[in-house]
Structure formats: structure tokens, C-alpha cells
Protein backbone atom coordinates (compact mmCIF):
# COMPACT_ATOMS: atom_id res chain seq x y z
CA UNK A 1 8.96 -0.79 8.88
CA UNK A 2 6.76 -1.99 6.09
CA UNK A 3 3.18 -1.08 6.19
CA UNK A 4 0.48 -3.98 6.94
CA UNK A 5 -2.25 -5.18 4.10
CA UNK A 6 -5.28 -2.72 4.75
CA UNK A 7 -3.77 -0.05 6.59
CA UNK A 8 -5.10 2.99 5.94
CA UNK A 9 -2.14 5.13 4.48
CA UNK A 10 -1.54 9.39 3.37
CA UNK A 11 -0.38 9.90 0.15
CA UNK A 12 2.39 12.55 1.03
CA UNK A 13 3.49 13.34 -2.32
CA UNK A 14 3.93 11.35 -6.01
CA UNK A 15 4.95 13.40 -9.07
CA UNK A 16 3.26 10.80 -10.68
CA UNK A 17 -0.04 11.27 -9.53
CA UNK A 18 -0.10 14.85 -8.00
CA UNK A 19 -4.13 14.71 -7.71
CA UNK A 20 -3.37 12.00 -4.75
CA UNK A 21 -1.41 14.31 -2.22
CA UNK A 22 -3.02 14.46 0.70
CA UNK A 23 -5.57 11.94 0.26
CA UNK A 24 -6.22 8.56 2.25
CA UNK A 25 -6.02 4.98 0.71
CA UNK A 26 -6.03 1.45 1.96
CA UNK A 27 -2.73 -0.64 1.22
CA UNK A 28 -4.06 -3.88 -1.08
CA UNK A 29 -0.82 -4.90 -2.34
CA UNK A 30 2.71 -5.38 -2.15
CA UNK A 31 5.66 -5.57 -4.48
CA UNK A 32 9.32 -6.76 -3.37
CA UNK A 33 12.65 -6.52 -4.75
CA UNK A 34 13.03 -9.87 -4.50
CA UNK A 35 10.73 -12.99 -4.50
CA UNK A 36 11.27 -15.32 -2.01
CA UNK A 37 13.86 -17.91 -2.15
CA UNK A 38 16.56 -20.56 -0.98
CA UNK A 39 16.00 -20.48 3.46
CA UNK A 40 14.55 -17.07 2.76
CA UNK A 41 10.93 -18.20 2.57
CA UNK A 42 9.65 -14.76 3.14
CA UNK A 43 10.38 -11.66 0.91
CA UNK A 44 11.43 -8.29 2.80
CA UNK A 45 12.34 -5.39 1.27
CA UNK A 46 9.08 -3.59 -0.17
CA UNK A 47 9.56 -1.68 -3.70
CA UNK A 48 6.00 -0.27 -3.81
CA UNK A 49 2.21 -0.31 -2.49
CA UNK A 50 -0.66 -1.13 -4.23
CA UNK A 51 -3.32 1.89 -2.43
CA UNK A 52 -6.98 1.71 -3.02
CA UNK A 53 -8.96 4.68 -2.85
CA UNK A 54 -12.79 4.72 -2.07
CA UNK A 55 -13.87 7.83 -3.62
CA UNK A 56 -12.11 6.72 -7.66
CA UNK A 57 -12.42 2.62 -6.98
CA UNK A 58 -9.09 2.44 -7.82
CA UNK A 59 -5.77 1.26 -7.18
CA UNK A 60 -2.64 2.95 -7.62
CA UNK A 61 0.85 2.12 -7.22
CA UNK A 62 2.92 4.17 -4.81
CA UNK A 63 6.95 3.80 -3.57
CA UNK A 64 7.45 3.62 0.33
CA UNK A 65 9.05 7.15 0.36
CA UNK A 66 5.44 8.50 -1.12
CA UNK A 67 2.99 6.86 1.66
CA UNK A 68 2.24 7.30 5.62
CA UNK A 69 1.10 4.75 7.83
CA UNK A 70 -1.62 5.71 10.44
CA UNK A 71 -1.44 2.66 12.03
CA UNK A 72 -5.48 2.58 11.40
CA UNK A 73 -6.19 -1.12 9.78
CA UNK A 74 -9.24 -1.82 8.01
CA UNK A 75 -10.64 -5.74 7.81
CA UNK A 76 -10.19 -7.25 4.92
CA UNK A 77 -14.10 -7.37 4.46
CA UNK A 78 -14.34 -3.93 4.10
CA UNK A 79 -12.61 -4.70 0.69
CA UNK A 80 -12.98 -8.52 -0.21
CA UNK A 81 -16.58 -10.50 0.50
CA UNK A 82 -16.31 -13.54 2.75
């Protein structure tokens, strides 16, 4: 199940950034495998997660294998002024 937009997530483990294990982030984006077409109006398949973290102000990218959901979802707010 793909995680939701603002969902605070765990950073089991990325090679890439090996500093990031363990920590918390908030998902702020989404890449797909494909973009949405034909009847399909809505991509599915998620290739990676765009993760924000509070403590850097920064977003890194992260493959679904590499995050955990906690089901905890921030409002958009928190992020983004109204």
C-alpha cells in the first residue's frame, strides 16, 4: 500500500544516505513508473518518496523498500502556508 502525502515515515535503511537510518521524515512527494494515461487517469505504482526532514530542511528521495509508514499524518500546513 502506498504511503499518503504527509505521513510521517522511518527511514529503515538507504546505502545512499546512511546518516538517515533511523530517522523520521514527512512524505512531500511522489514519483511513479508511469504517468497517467489512456482510461487510467490515475498513476499507481510508486518508484520513490520525496521525505522531508525538519531538523536538515531538506528533502530526500527514498525507494518504497527504504521507508515505514506510521500511519501518523501531518496537515499539509504544517509544511505549506494557506
Amino acid at each position: 500500500m502506498a504511503l499518503q502525502f504527509y505521513e510521517k515515515v522511518e527511514i529503515l535503511t538507504c546505502p545512499e544516505f546512511p546518516d538517515r537510518a533511523g530517522k523520521f521524515g514527512y512524505i512531500l512527494g511522489k514519483s511513479y513508473v508511469d504517468e497517467p494515461h489512456g482510461n487510467d487517469p490515475e498513476p499507481t505504482e510508486v518508484l520513490g518518496y520525496g521525505v522531508f526532514f525538519e531538523d536538515v530542511e531538506k528533502v530526500y528521495s527514498f525507494g518504497p523498500h527504504e521507508l515505514r509508514g506510521t500511519g501518523e499524518v501531518a496537515e499539509r500546513s504544517r509544511f505549506y502556508p494557506d
